[in-house]
Protein backbone atom coordinates (compact mmCIF):
# COMPACT_ATOMS: atom_id res chain seq x y z
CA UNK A 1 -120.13 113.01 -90.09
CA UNK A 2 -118.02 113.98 -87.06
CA UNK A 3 -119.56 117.53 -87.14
CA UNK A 4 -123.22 116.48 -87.32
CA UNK A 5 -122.63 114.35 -84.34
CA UNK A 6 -120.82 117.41 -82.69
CA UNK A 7 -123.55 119.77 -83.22
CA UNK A 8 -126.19 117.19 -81.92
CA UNK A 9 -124.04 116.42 -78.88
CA UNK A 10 -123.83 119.92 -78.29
CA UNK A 11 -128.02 120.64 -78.52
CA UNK A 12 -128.77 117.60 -76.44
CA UNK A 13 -126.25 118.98 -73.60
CA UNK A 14 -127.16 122.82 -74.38
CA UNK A 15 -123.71 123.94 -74.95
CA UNK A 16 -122.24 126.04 -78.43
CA UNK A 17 -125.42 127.11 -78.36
CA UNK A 18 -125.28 130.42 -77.54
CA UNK A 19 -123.46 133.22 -80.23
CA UNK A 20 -123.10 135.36 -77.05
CA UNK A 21 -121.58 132.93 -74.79
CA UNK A 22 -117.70 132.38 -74.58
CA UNK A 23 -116.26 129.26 -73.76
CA UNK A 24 -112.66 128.44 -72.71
CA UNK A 25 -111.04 125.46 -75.13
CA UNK A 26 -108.32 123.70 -73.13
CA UNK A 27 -106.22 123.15 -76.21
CA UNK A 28 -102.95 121.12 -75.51
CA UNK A 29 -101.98 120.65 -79.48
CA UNK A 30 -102.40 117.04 -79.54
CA UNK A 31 -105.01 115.67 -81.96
CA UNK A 32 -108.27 115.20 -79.67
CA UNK A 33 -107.65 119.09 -78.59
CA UNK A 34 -107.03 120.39 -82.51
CA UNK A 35 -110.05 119.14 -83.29
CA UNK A 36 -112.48 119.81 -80.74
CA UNK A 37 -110.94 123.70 -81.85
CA UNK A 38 -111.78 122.97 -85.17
CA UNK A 39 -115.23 121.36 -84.37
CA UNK A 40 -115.83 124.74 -81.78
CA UNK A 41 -114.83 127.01 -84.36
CA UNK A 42 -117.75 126.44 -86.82
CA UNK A 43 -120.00 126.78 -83.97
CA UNK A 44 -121.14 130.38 -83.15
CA UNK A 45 -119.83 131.25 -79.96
CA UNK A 46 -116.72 133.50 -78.33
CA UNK A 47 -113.88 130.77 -78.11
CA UNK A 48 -110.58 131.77 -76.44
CA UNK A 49 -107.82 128.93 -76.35
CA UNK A 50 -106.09 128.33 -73.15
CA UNK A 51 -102.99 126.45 -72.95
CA UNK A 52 -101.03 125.17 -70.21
CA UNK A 53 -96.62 124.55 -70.98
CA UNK A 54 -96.03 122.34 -67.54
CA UNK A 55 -92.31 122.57 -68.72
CA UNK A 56 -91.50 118.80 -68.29
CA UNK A 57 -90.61 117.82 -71.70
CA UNK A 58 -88.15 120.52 -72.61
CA UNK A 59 -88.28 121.60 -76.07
CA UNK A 60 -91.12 119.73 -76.74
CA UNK A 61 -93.70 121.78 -74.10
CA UNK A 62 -91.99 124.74 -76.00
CA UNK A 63 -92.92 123.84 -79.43
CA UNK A 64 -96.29 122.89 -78.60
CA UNK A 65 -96.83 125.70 -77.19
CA UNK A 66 -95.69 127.64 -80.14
CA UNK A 67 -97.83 125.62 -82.13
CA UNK A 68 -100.99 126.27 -80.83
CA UNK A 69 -100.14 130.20 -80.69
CA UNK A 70 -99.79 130.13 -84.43
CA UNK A 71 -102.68 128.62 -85.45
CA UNK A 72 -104.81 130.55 -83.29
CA UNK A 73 -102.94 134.10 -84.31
CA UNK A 74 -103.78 132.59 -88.38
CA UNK A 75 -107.37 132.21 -87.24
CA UNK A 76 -107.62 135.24 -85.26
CA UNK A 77 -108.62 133.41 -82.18
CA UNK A 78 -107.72 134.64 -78.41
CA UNK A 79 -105.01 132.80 -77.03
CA UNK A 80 -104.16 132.58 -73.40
CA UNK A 81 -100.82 130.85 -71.88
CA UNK A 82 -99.41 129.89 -68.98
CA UNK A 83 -96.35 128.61 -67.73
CA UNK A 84 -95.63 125.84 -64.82
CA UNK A 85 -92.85 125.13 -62.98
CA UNK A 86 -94.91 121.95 -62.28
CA UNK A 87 -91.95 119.73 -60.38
CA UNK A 88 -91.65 122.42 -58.12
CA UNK A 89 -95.53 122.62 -57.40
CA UNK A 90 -95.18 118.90 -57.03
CA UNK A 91 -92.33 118.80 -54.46
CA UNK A 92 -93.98 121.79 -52.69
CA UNK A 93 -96.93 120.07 -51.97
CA UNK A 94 -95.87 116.41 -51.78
CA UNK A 95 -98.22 115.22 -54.38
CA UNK A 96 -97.24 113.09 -57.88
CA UNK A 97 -96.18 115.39 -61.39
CA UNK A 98 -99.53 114.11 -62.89
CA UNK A 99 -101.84 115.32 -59.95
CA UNK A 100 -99.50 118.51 -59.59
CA UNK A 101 -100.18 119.02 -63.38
CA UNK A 102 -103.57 118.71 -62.96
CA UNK A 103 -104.28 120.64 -60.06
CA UNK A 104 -102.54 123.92 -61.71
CA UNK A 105 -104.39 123.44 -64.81
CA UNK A 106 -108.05 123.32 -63.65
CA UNK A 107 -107.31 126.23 -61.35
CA UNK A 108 -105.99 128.53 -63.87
CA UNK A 109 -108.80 127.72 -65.84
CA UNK A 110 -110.68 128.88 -63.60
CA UNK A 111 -108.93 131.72 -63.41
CA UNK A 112 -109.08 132.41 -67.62
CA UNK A 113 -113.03 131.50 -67.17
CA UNK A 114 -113.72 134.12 -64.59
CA UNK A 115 -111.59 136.64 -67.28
CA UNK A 116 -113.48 136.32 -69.92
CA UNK A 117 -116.70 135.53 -68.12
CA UNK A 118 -117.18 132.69 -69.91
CA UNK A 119 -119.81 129.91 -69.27
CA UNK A 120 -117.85 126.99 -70.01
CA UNK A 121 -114.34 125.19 -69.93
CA UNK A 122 -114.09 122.67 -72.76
CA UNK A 123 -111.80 119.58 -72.16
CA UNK A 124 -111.03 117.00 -74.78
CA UNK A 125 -111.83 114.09 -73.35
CA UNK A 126 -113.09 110.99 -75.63
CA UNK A 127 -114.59 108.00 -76.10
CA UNK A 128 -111.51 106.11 -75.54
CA UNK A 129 -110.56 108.47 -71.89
CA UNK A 130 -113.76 107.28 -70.54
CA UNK A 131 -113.01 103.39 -71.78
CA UNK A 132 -109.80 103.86 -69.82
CA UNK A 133 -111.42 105.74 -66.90
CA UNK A 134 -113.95 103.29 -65.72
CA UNK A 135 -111.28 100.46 -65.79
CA UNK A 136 -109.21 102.23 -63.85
CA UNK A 137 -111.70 102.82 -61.36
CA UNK A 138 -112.91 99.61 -61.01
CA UNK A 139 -108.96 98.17 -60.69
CA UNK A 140 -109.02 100.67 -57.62
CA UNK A 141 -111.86 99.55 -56.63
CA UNK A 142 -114.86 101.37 -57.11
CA UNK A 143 -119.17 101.63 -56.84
CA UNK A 144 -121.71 103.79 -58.59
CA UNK A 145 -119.50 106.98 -58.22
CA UNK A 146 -116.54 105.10 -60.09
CA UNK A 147 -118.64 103.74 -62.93
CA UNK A 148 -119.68 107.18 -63.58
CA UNK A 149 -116.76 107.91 -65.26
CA UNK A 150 -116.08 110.93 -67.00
CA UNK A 151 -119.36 113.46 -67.08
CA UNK A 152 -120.38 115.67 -70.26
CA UNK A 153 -121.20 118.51 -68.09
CA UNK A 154 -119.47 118.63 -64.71
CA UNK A 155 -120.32 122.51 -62.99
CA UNK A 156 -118.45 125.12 -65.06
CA UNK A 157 -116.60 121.72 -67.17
CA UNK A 158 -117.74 120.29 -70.45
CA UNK A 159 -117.30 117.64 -72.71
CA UNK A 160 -117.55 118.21 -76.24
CA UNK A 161 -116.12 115.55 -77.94
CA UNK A 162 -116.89 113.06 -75.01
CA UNK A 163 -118.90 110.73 -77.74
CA UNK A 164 -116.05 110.27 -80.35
CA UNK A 165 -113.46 107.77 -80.14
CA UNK A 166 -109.89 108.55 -80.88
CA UNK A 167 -109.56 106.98 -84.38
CA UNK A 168 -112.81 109.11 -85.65
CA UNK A 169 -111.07 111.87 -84.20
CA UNK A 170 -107.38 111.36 -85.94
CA UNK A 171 -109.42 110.67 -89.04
CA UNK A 172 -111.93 113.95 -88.78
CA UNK A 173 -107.73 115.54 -88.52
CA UNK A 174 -106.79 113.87 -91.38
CA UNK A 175 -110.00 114.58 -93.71
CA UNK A 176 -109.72 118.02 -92.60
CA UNK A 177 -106.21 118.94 -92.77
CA UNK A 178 -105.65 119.39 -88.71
CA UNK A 179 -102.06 119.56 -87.91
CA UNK A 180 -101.50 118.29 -84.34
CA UNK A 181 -98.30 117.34 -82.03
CA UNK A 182 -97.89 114.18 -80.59
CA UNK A 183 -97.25 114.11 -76.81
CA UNK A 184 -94.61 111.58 -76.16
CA UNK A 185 -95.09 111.15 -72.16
CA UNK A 186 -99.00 109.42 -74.05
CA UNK A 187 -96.36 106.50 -75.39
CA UNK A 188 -94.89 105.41 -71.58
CA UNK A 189 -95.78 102.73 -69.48
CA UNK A 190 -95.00 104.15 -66.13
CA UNK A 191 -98.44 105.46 -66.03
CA UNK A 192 -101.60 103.40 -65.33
CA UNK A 193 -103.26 105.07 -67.28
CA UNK A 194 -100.94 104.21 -70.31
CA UNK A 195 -100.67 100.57 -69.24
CA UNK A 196 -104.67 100.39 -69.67
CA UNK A 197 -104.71 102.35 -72.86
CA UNK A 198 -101.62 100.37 -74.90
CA UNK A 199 -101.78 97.14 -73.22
CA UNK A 200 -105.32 96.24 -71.86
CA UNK A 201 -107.51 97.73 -73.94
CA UNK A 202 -106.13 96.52 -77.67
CA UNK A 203 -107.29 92.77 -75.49
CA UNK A 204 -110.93 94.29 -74.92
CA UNK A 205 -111.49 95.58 -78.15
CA UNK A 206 -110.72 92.24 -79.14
CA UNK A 207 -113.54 90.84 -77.57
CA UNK A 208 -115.73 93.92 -77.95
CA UNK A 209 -114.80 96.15 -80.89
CA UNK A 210 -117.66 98.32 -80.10
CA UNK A 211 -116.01 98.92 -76.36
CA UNK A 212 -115.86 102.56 -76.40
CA UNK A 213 -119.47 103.06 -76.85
CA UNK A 214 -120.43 100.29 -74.21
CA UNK A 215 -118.41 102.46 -71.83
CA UNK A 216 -120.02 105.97 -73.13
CA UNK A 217 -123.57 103.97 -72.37
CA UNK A 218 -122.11 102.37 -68.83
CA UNK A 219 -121.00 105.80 -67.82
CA UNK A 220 -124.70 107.10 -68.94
CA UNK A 221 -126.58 104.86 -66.82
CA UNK A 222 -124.44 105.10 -63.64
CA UNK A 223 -125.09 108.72 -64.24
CA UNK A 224 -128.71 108.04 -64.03
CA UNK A 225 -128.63 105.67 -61.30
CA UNK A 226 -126.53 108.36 -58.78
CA UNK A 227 -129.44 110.71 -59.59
CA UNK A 228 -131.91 108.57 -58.61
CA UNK A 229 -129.76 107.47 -55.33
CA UNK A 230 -129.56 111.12 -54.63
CA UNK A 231 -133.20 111.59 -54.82
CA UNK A 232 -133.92 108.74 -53.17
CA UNK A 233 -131.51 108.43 -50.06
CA UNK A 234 -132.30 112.37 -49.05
CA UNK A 235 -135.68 111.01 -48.70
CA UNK A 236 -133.93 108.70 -46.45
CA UNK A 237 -131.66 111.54 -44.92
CA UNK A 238 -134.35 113.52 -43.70
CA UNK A 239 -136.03 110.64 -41.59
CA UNK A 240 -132.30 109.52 -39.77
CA UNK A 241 -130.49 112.63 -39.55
CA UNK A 242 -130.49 114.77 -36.45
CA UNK A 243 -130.06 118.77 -37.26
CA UNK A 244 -127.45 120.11 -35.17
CA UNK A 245 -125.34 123.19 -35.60
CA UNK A 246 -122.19 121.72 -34.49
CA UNK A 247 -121.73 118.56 -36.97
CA UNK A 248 -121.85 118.38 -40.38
CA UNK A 249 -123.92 115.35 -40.12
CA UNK A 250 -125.23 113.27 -37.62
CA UNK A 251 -126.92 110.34 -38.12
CA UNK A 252 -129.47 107.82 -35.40
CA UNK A 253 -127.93 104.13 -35.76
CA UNK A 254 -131.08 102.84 -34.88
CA UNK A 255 -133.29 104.19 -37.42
CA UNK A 256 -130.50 103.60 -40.33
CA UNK A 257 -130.96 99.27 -38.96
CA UNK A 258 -134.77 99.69 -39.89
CA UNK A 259 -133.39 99.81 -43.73
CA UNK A 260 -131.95 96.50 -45.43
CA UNK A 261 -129.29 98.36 -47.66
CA UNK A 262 -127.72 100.44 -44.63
CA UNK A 263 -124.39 100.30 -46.10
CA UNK A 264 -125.46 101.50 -49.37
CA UNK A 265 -126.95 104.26 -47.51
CA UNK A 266 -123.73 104.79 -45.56
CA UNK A 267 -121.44 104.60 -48.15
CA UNK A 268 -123.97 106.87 -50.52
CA UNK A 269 -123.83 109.91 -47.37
CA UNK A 270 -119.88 109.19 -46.50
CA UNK A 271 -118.18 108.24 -49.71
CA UNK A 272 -117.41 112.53 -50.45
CA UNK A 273 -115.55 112.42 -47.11
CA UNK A 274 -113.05 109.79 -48.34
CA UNK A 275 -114.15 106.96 -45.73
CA UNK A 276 -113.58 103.87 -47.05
CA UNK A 277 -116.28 101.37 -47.41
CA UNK A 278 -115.24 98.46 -45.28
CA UNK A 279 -114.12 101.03 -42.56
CA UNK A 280 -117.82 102.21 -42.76
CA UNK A 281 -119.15 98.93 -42.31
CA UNK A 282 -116.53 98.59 -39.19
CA UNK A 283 -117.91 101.72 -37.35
CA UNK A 284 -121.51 100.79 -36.91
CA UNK A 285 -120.67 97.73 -34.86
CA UNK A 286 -117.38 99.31 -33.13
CA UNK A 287 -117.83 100.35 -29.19
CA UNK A 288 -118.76 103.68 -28.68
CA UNK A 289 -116.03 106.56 -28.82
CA UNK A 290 -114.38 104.76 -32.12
CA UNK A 291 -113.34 107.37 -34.63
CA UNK A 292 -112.56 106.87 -38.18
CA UNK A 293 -109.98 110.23 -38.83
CA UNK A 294 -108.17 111.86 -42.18
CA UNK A 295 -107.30 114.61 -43.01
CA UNK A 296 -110.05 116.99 -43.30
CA UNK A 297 -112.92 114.61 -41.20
CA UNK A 298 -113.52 112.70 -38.16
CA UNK A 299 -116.39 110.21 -38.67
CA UNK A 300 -116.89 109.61 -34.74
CA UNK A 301 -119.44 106.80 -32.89
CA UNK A 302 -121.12 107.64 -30.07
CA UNK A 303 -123.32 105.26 -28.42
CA UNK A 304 -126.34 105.48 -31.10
CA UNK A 305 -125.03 108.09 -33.36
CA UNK A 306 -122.72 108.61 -35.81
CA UNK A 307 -121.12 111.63 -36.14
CA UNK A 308 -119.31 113.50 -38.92
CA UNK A 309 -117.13 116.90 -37.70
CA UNK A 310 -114.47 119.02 -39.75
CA UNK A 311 -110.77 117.60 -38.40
CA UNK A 312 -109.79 121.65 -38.38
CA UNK A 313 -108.78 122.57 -34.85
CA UNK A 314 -109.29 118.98 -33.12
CA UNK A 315 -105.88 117.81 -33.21
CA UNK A 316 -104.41 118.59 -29.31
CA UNK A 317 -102.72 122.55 -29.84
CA UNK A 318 -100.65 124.39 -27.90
CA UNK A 319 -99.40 127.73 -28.44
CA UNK A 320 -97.77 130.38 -25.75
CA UNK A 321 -98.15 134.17 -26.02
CA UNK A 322 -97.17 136.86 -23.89
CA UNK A 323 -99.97 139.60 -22.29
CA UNK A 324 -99.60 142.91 -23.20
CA UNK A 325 -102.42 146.08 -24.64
CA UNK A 326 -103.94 145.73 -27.62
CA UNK A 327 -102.96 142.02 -28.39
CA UNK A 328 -104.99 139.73 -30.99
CA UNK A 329 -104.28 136.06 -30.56
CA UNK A 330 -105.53 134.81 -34.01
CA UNK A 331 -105.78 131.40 -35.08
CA UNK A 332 -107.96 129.12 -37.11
CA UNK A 333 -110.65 128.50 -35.17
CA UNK A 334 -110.55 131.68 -33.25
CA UNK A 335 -109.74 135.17 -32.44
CA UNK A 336 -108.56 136.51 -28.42
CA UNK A 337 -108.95 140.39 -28.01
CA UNK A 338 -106.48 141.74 -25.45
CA UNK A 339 -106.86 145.10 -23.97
CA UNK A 340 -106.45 147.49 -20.68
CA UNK A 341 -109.54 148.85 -19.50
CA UNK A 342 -110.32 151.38 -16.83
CA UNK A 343 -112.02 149.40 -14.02
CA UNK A 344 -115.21 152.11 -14.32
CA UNK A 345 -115.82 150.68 -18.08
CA UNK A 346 -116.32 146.82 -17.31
CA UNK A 347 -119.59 146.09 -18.26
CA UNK A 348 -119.37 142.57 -16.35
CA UNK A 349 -122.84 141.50 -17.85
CA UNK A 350 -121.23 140.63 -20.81
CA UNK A 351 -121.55 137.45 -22.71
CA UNK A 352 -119.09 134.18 -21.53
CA UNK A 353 -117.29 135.57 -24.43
CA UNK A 354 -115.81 138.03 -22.02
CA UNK A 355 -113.07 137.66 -18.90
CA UNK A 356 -111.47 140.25 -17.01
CA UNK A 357 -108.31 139.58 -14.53
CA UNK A 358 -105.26 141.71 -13.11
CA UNK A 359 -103.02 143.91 -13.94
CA UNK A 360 -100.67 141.09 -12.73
CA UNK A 361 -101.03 138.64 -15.62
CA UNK A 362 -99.06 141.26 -18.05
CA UNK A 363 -96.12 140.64 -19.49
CA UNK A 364 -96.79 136.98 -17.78
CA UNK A 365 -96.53 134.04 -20.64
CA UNK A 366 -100.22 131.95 -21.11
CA UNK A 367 -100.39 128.85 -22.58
CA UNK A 368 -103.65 128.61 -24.62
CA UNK A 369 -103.98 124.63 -25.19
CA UNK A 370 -106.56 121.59 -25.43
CA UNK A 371 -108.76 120.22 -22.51
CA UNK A 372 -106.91 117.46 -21.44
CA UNK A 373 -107.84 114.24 -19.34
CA UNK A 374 -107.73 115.18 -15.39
CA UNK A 375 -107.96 119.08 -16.34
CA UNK A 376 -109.43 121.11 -13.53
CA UNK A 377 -110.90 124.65 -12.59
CA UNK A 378 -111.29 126.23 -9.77
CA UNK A 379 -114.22 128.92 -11.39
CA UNK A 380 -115.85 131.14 -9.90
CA UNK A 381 -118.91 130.28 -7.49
CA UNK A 382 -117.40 127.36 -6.01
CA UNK A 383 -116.14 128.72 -3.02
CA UNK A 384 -112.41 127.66 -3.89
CA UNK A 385 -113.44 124.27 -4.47
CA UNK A 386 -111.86 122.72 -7.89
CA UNK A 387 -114.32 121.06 -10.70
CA UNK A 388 -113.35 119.07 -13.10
CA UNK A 389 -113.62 120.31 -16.64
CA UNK A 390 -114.75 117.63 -18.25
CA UNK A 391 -117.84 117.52 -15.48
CA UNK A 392 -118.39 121.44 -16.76
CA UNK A 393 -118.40 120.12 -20.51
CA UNK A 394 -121.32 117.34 -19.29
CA UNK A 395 -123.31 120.29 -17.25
CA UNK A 396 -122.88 122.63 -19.84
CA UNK A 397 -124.79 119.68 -22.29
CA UNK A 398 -121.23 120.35 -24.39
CA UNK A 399 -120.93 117.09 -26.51
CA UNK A 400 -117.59 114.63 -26.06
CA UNK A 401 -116.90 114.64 -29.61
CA UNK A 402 -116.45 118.14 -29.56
CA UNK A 403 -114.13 118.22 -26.55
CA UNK A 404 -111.41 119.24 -28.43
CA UNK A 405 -112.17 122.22 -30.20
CA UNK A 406 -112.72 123.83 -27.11
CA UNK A 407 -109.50 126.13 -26.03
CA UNK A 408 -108.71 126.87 -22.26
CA UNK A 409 -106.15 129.55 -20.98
CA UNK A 410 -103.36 128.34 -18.73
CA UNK A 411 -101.22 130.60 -16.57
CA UNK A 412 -98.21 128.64 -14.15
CA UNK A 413 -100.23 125.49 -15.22
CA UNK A 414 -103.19 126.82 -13.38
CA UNK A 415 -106.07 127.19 -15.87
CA UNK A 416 -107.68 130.88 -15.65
CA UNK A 417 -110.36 130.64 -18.19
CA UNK A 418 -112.42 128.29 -20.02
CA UNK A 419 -113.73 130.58 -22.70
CA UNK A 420 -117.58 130.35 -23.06
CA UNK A 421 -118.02 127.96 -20.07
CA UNK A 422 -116.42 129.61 -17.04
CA UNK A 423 -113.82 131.68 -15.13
CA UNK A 424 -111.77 131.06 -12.76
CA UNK A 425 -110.70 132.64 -9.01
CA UNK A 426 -107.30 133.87 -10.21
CA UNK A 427 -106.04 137.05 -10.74
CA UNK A 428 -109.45 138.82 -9.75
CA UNK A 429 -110.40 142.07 -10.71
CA UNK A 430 -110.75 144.32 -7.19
CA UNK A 431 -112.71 147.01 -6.68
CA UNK A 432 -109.76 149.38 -5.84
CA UNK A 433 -107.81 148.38 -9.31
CA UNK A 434 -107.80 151.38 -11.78
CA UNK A 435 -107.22 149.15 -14.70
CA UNK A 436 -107.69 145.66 -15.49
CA UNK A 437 -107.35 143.59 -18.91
CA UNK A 438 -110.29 142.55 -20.78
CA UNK A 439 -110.49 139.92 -22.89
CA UNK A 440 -112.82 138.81 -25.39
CA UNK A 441 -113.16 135.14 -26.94
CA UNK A 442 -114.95 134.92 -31.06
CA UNK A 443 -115.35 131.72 -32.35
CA UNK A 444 -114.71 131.45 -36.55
CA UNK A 445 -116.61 128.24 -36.37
């Protein structure tokens, strides 16, 4: 019975269905990955197992990992393994073993997919994962994107056994004679994840023996429903958002209040940027200039607007380097060529991306930093009169948000160029120089 549901799983999602496809199985050893093996094998396509020994249960990692080698050298089936120092990874990057775990999995994957130029990876997720899954979520706290839960087909990922639940699976193992090992971190309590799965969910079923497939049917609707809020809020998208090259969104406050569900909206655009919902809420009715800042985003206000720029190169920098020939200042956001050239070979109707002075800044130490509150210039034109910069940013129609991405060049606290805006009296380039230093500004962004 377990097969015929397989195979009709598999037509209605489109996968196995191919004899000239491969497709990665993630096969731990444990009884939900045996099976989906065994299930895959009487299918037609290219498998190749891929298994993943995190090293964090000692002898037991190693004998799974032996296991799953044998039965796929009895079978004759392609067997790829990898090992993980995962504590290490974990410490390394300051994240928890189960994240570390999981991050070093999916990318090697990857890695095995793009090998073998297979279409799929194959996880063993169940009936009973997805159960535990949406509880979770909702104990964190959680909308449409929560409820989802686990997807059958997620980009390169699939689901194959998504629609059993674990006792039809140990039973299909049983009936069929499918060894398995039994992971012993799956009997803790330390993880949520466990706590839901031997503690909460025995009470559920108790109320609902039929659970498992309520949450397979949940998850299948919210699916649904984020399709149709995709669909139906880019509609939306198009008639708020402003185009402009230098956020990644931008959207008119006003025109959002003409809808009733303007958080839904907010949250819907937002939520993939890891804003929080009730900070969301907080911004549209904050003063202008609030910010809402992690890690990778700054979700910024600004008067009518709200707008969304990458967090990469707008924290205040300051670095120092020495002038000398040939230089390349590289860093994230840009690149500084630094060269002598003979005074005859200045072509000074060059782009802004261009500044020349003399020979005397070399060997001299300039600080390439932020534009800071109270910075001033005295540029070129302005007969030796200083400007403020941030009256430059405002002529030059240079948005506040993106103040900060801007670098300027700093010599004995003097600033000597503003790259792309203006430069500055000092250190002039005269006629009767031979040489002079040239250098040239390129923006990554």
């Amino acid at each position: 019975m377990l097969l015929n549901q397989f195979i009709k799983h598999a037509k209605k999602h489109n996968f196995f269905q191919n004899k000239e496809e491969t497709i990665i199985l993630a096969v731990s050893g444990g009884v939900d990955s045996m099976v989906m093996l065994h299930l895959a094998m009487q299918m037609s396509c290219k498998l190749v197992v891929a298994h993943c020994n995190f090293q964090l249960r000692g002898e037991e990692s190693n004998a799974e990992m032996e296991f799953v080698q044998a039965f796929c050298e009895k079978y004759n089936i392609l067997f790829e393994v990898v090992k993980f120092d995962t504590e290490v990874y974990a410490k390394n990057n300051k994240i928890n073993t189960q994240l570390a775990a999981r991050e070093l999995r999916y990318n090697w994957f990857e890695e095995i997919r793009t090998k073998h130029k297979a279409s799929y990876i194959a996880t063993a997720h169940n009936a009973n994962d997805q159960t535990e899954s949406l509880l979770l979520n909702m104990i964190r706290g959680t909308g449409i994107k929560g409820l989802r839960g686990i997807g059958v087909k997620v980009e390169n990922i699939i689901r194959p056994i998504l629609f059993a639940t674990r006792t039809e699976i140990e039973q299909y193992a049983i009936d069929n004679q499918i060894g398995w090992k039994n992971d012993s971190s799956n009997l803790s309590t330390k993880y949520r994840r466990n706590k839901i799965r031997h503690s909460i969910v025995p009470l559920i079923e108790k109320i609902n023996p039929n659970i498992h497939q309520t949450s397979l049917l949940t998850a299948e609707i919210m699916q649904e429903q984020a399709l149709f809020n995709d669909y139906f809020i880019k509609n939306i998208l198009s008639k708020i958002t402003i185009n402009d090259n230098d956020a990644i969104l931008k959207i008119n406050l006003a025109l959002l209040e003409e809808y009733p569900f303007k958080n839904l909206i907010l949250n819907h655009l937002f939520a993939k940027y890891n804003f929080s919902s009730e900070a969301l809420q907080n911004i549209i009715t904050a003063n202008s200039g609030t910010k809402l800042i992690n890690e990778k985003f700054i979700l910024w206000k600004n008067r009518e607007l709200l707008i969304l720029i990458s967090n990469s190169g707008t924290n205040t920098t300051k670095e120092t380097v020495k002038v000398f020939d040939n230089q390349t200042i590289d860093s994230e956001d840009f690149t500084i060529f630094i060269h002598k050239i003979k005074i005859q070979n200045i072509d000074f109707k060059k782009g802004k991306n261009y500044a020349w002075f003399n020979l005397a800044i070399e060997n001299q130490t300039i600080e390439i930093c932020n534009i800071e509150n109270g910075d001033k210039i005295k540029a070129l034109g302005l007969k030796g009169k200083s400007k403020k910069v941030s009256d430059i940013l405002i002529d030059a129609k240079i948005p506040q948000y993106l103040k900060n991405t801007i670098p300027i060049l700093k010599l004995n606290n003097e600033i000597i160029w503003i790259p792309l805006l203006c430069n500055s009296i000092h250190y002039p380039v005269n006629e009767t120089d031979e040489f002079a230093f040239e250098l040239c500004f390129n923006s990554k962004n």
